[in-house]
PDB file of N, CA and C in Angstrom:
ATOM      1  N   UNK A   1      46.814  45.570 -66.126  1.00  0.00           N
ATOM      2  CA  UNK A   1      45.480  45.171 -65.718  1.00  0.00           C
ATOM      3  C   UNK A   1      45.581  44.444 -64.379  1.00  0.00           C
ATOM      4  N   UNK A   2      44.720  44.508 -63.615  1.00  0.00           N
ATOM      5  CA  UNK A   2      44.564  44.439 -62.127  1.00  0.00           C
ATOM      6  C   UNK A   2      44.031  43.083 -62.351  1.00  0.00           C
ATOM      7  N   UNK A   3      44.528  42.041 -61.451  1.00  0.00           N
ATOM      8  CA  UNK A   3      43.810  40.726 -60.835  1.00  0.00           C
ATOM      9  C   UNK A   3      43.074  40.615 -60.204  1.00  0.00           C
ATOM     10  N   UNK A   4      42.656  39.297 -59.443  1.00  0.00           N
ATOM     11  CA  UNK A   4      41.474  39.251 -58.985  1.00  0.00           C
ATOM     12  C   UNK A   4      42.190  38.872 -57.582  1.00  0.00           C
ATOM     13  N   UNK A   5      43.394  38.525 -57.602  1.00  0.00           N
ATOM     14  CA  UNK A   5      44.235  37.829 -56.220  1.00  0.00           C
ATOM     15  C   UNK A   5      44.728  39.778 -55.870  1.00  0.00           C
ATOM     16  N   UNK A   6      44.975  40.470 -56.686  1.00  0.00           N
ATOM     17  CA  UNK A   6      45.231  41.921 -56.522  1.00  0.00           C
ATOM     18  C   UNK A   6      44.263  42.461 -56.039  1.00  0.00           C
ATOM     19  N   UNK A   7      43.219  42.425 -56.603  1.00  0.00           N
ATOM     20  CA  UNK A   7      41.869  43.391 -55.543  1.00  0.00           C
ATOM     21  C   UNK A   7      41.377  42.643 -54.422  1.00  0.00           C
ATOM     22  N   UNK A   8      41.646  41.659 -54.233  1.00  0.00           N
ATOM     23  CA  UNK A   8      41.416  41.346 -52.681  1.00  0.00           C
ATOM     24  C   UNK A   8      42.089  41.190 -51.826  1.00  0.00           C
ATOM     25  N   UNK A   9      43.481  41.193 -52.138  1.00  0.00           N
ATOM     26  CA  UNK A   9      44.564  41.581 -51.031  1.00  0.00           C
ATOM     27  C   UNK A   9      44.425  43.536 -51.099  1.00  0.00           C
ATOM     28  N   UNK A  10      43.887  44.149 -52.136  1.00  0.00           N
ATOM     29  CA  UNK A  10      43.922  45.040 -51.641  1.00  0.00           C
ATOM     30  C   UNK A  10      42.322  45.998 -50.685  1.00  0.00           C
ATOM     31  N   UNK A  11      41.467  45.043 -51.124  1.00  0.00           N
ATOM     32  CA  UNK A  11      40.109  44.941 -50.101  1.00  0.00           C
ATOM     33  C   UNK A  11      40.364  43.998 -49.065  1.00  0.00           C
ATOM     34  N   UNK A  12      41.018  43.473 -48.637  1.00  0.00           N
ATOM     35  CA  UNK A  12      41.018  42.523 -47.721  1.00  0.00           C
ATOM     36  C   UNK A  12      40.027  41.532 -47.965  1.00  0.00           C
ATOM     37  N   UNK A  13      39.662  41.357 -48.980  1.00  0.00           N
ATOM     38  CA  UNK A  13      38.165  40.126 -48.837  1.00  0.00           C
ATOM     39  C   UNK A  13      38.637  38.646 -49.635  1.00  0.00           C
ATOM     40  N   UNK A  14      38.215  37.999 -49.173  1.00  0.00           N
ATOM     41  CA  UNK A  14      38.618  36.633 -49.245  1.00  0.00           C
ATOM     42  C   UNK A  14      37.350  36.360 -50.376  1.00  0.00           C
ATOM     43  N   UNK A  15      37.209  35.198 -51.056  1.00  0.00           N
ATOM     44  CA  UNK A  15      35.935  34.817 -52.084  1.00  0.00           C
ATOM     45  C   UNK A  15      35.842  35.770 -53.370  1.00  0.00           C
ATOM     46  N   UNK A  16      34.330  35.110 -53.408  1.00  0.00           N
ATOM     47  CA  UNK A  16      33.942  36.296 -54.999  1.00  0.00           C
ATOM     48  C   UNK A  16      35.186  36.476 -55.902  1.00  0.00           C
ATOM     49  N   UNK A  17      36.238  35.331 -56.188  1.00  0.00           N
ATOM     50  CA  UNK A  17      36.933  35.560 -57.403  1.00  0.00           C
ATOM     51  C   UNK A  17      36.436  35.577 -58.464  1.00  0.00           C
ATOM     52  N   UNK A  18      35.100  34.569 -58.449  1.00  0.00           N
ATOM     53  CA  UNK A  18      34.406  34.605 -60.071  1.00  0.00           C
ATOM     54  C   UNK A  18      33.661  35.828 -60.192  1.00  0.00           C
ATOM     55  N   UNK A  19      33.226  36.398 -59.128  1.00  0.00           N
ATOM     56  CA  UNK A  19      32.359  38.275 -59.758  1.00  0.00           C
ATOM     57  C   UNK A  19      34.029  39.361 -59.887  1.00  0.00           C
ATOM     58  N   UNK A  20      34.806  39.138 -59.168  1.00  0.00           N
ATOM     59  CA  UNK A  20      36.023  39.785 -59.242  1.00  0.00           C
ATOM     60  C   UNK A  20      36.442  39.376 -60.805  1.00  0.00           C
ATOM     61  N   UNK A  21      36.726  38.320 -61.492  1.00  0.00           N
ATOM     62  CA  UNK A  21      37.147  38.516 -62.612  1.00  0.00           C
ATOM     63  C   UNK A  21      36.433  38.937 -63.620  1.00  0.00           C
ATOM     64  N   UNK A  22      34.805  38.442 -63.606  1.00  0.00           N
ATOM     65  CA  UNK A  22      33.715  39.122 -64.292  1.00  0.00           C
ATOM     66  C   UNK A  22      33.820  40.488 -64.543  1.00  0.00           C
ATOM     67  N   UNK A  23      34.043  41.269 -63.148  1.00  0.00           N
ATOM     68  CA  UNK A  23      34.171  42.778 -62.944  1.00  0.00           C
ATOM     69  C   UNK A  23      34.647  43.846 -64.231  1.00  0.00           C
ATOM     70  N   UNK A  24      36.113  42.906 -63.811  1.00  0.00           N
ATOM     71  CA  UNK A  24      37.307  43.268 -64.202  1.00  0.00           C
ATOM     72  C   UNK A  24      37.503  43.632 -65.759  1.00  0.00           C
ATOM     73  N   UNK A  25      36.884  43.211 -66.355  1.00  0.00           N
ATOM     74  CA  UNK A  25      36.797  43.196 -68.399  1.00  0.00           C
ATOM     75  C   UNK A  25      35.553  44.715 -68.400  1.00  0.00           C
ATOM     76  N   UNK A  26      34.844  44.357 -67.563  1.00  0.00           N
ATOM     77  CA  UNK A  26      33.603  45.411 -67.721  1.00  0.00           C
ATOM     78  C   UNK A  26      33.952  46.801 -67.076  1.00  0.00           C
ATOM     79  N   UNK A  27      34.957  46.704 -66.039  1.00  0.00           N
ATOM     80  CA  UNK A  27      35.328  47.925 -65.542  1.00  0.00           C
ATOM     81  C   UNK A  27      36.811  48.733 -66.506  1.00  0.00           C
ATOM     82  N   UNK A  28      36.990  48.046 -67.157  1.00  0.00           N
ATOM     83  CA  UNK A  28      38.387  48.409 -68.048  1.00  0.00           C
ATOM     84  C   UNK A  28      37.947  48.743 -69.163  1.00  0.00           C
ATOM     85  N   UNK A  29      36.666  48.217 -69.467  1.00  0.00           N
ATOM     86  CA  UNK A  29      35.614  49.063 -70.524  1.00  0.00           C
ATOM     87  C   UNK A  29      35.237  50.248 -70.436  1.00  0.00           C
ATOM     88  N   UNK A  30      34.651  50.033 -68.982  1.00  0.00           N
ATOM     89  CA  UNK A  30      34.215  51.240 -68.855  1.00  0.00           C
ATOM     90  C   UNK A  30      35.368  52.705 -68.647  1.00  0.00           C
ATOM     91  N   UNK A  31      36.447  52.551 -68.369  1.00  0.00           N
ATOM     92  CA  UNK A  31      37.190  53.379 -68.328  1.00  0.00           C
ATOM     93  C   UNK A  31      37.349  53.601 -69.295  1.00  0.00           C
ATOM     94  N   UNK A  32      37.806  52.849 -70.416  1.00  0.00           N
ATOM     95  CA  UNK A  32      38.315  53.330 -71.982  1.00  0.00           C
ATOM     96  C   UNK A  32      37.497  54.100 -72.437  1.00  0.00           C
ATOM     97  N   UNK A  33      36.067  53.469 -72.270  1.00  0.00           N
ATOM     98  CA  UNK A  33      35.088  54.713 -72.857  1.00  0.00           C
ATOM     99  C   UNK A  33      34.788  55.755 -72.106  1.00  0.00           C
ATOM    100  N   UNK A  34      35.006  56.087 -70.876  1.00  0.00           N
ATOM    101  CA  UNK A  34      35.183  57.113 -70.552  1.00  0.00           C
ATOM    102  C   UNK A  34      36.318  57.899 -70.188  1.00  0.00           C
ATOM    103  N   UNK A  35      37.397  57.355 -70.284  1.00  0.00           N
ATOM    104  CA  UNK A  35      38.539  58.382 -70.731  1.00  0.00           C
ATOM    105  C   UNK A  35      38.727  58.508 -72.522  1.00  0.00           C
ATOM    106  N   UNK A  36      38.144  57.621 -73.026  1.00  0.00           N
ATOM    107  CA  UNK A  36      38.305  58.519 -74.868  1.00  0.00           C
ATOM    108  C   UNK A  36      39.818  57.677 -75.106  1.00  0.00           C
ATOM    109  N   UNK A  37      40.127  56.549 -74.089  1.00  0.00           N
ATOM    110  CA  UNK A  37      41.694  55.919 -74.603  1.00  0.00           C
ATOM    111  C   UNK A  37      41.247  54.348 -74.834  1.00  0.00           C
ATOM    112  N   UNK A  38      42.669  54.054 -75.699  1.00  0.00           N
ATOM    113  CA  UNK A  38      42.717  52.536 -76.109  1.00  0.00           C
ATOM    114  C   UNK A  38      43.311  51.822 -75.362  1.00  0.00           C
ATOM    115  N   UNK A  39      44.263  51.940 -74.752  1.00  0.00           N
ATOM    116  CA  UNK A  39      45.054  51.198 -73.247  1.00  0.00           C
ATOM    117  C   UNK A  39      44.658  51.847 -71.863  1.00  0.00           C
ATOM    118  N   UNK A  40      44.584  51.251 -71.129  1.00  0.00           N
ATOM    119  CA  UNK A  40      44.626  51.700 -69.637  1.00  0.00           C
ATOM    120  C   UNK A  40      45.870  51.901 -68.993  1.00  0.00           C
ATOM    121  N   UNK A  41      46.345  53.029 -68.500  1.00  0.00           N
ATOM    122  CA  UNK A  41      47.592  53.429 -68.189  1.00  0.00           C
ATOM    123  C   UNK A  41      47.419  52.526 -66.565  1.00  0.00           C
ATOM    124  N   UNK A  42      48.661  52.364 -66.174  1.00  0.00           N
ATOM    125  CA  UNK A  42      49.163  51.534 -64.613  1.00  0.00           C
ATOM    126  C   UNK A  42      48.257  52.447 -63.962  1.00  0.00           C
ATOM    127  N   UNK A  43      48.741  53.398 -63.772  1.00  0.00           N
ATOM    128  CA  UNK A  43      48.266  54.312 -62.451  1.00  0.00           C
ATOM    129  C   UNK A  43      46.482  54.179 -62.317  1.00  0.00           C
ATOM    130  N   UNK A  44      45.455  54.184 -63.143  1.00  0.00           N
ATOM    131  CA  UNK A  44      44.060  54.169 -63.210  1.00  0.00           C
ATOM    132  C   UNK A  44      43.690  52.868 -62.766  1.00  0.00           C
ATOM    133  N   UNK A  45      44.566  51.705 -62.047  1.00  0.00           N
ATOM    134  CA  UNK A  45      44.355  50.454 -61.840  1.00  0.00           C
ATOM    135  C   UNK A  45      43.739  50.768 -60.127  1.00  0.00           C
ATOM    136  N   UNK A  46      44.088  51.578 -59.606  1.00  0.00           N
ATOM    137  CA  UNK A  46      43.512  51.761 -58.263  1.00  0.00           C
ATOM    138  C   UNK A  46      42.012  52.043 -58.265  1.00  0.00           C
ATOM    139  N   UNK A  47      41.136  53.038 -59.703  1.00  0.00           N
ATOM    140  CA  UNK A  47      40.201  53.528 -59.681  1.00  0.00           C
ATOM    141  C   UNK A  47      39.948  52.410 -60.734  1.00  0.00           C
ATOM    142  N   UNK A  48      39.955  51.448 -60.804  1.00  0.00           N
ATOM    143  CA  UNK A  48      39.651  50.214 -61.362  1.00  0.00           C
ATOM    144  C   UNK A  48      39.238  49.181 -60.377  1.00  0.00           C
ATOM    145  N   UNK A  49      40.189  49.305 -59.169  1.00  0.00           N
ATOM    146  CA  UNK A  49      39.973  48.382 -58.189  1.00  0.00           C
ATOM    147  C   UNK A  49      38.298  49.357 -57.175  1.00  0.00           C
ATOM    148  N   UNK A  50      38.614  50.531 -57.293  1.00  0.00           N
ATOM    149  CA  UNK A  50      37.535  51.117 -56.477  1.00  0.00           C
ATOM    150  C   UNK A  50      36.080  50.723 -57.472  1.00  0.00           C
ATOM    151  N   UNK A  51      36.237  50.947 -58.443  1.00  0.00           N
ATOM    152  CA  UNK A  51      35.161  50.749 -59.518  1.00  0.00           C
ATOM    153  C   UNK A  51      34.633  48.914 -58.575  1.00  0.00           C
ATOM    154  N   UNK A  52      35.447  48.068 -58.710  1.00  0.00           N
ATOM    155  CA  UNK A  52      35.142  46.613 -58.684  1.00  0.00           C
ATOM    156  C   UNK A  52      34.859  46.711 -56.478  1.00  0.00           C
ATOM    157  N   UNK A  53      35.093  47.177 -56.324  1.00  0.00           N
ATOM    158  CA  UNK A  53      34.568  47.897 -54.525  1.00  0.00           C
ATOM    159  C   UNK A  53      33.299  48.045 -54.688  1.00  0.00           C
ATOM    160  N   UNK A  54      33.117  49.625 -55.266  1.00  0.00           N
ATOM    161  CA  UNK A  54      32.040  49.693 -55.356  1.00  0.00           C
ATOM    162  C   UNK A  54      30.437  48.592 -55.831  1.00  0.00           C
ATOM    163  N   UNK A  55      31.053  48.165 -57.160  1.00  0.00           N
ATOM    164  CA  UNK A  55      29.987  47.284 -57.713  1.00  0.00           C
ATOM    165  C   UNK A  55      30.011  46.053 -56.242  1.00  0.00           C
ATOM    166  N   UNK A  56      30.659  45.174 -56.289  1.00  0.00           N
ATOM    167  CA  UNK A  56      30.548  44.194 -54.534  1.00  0.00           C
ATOM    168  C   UNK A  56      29.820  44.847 -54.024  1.00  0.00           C
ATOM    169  N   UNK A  57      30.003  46.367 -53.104  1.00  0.00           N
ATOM    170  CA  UNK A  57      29.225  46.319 -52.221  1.00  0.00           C
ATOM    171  C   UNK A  57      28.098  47.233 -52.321  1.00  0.00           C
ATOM    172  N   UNK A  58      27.524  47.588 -53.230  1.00  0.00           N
ATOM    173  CA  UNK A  58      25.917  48.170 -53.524  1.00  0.00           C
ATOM    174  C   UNK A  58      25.307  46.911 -54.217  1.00  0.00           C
ATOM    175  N   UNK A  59      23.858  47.941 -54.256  1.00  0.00           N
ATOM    176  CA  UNK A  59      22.890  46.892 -54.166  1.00  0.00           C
ATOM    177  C   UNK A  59      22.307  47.399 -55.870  1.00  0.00           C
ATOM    178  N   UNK A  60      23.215  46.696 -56.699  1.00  0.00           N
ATOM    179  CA  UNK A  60      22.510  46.966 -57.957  1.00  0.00           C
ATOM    180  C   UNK A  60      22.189  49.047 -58.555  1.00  0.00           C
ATOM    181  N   UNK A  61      22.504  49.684 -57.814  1.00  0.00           N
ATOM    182  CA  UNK A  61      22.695  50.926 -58.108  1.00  0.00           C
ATOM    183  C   UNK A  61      21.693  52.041 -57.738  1.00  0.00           C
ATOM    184  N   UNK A  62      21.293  51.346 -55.995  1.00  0.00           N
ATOM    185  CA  UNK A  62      20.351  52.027 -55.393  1.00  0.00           C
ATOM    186  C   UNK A  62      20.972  52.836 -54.961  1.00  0.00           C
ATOM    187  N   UNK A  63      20.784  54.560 -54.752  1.00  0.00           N
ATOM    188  CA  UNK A  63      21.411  55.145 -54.152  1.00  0.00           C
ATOM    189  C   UNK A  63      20.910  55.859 -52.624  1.00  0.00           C
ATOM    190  N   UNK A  64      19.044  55.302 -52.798  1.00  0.00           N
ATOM    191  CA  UNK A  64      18.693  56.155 -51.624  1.00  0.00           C
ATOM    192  C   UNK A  64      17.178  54.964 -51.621  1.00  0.00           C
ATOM    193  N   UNK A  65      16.958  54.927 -50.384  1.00  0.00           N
ATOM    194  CA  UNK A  65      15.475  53.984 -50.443  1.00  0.00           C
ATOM    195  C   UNK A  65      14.316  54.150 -49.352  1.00  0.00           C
ATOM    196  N   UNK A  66      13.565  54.559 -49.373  1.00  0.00           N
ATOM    197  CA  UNK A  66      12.383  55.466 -48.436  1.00  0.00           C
ATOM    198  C   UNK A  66      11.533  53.568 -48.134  1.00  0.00           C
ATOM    199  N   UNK A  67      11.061  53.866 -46.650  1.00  0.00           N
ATOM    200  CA  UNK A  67      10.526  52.702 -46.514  1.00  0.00           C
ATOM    201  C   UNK A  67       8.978  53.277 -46.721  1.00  0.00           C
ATOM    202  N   UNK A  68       8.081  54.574 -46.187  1.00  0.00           N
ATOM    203  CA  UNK A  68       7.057  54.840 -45.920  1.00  0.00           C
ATOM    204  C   UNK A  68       6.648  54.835 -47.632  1.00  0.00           C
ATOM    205  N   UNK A  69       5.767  54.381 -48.368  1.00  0.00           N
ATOM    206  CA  UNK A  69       5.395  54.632 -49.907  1.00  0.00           C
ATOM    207  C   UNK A  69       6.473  53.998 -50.520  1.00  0.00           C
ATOM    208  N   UNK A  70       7.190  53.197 -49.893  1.00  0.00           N
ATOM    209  CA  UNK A  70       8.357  52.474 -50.418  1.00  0.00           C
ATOM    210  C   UNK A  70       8.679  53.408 -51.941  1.00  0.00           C
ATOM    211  N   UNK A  71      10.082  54.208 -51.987  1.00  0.00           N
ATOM    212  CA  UNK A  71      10.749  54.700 -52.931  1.00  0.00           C
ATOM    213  C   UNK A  71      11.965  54.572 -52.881  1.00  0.00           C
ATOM    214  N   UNK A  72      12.369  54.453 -54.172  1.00  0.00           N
ATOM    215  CA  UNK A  72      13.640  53.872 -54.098  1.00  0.00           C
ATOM    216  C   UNK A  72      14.227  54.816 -55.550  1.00  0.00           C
ATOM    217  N   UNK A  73      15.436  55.091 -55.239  1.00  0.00           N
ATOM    218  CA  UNK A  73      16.252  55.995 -55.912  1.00  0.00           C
ATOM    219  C   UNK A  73      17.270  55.171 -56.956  1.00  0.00           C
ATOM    220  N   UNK A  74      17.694  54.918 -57.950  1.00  0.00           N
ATOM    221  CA  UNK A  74      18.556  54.425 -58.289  1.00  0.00           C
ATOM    222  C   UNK A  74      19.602  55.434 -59.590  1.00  0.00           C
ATOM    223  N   UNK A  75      21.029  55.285 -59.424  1.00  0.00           N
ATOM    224  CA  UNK A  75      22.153  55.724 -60.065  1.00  0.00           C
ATOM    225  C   UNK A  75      22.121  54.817 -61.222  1.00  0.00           C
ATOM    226  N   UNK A  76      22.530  55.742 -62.133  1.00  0.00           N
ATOM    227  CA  UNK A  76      23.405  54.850 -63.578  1.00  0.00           C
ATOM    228  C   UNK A  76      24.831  55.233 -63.683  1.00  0.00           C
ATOM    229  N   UNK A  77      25.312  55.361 -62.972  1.00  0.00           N
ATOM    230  CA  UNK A  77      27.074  55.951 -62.839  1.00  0.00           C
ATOM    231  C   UNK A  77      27.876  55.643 -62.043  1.00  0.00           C
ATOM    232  N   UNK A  78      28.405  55.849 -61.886  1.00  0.00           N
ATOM    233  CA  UNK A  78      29.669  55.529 -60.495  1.00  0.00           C
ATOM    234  C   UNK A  78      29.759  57.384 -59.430  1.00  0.00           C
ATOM    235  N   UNK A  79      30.113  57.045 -58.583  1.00  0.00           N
ATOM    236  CA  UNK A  79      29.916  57.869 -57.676  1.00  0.00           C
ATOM    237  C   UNK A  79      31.208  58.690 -57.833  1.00  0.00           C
ATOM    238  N   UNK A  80      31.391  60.251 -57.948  1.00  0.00           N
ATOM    239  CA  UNK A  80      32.924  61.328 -57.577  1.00  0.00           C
ATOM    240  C   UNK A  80      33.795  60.373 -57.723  1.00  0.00           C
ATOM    241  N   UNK A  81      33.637  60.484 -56.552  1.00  0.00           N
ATOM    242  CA  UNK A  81      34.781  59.828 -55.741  1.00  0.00           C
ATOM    243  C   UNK A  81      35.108  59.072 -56.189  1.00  0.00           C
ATOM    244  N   UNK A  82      34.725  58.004 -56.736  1.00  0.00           N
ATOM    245  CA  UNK A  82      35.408  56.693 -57.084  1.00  0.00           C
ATOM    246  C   UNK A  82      35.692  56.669 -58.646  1.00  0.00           C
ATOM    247  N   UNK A  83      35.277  57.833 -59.406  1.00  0.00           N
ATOM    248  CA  UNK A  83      36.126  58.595 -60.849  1.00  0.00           C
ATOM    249  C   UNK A  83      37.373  59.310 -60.524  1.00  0.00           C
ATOM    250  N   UNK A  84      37.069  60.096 -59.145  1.00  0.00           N
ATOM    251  CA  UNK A  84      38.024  60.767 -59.485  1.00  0.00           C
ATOM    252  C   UNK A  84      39.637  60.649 -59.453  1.00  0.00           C
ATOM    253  N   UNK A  85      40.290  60.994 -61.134  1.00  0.00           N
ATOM    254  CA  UNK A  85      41.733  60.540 -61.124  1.00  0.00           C
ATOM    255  C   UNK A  85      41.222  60.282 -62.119  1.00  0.00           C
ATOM    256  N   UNK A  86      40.092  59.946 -62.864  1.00  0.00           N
ATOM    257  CA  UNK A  86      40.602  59.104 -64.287  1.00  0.00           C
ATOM    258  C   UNK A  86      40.675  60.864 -64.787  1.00  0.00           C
ATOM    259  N   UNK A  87      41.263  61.143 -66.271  1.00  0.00           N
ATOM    260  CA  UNK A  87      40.851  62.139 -66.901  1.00  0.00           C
ATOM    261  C   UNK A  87      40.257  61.827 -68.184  1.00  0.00           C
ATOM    262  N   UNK A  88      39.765  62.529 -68.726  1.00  0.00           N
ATOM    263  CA  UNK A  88      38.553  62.545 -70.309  1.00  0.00           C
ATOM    264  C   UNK A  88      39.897  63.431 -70.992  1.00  0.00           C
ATOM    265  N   UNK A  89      39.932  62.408 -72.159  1.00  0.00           N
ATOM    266  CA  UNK A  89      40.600  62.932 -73.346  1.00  0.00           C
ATOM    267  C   UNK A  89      39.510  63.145 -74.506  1.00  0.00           C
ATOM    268  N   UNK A  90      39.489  64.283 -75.177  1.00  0.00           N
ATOM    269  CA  UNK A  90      39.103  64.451 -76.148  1.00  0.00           C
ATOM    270  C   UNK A  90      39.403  64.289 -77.471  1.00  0.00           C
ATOM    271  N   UNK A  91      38.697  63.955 -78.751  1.00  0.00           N
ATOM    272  CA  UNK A  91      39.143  63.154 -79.745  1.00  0.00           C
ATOM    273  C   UNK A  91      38.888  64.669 -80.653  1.00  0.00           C
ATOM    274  N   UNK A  92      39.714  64.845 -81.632  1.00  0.00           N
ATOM    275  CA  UNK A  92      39.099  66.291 -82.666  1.00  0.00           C
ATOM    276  C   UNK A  92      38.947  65.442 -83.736  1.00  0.00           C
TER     277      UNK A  92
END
């Protein structure tokens, strides 16, 4: 499991240790339940750290925002890119 002194030497960002450790329990959740596993293997700690990237720097899970009629788009997921590498195991 990834630290909070670990994802910001590897974002370069200084602060936000208390949303960095917050992150961190909720993003290791979320992997388990979406890979279908009970441990988090080493290697998925990078797309753990991108997971805790992402959440910092969006705005609550807007993905697109029109100023004219003000509309605003919002995601419930994480973006490709920043899944891709985990894999989905299936349970029979």
């Amino acid at each position: 499991m990834v630290t909070a002194k670990q994802v910001q030497s590897v974002l370069g960002k200084q602060g936000k240790e208390e949303q960095i450790d917050a992150l961190i329990p909720l993003v290791y959740g979320y992997i388990k339940s979406y890979c279908n596993i009970e441990e988090v293997p080493e290697e998925y700690d990078i797309n753990a750290i991108k997971m805790i990237e992402y959440q910092l720097n969006t705005k609550s899970g807007i993905t697109s925002e029109s100023l004219s009629r003000h509309s605003v788009s919002y995601s419930t997921d994480y973006p490709a890119d920043v899944l891709k590498g985990l894999r989905r195991r299936l349970r029979w």
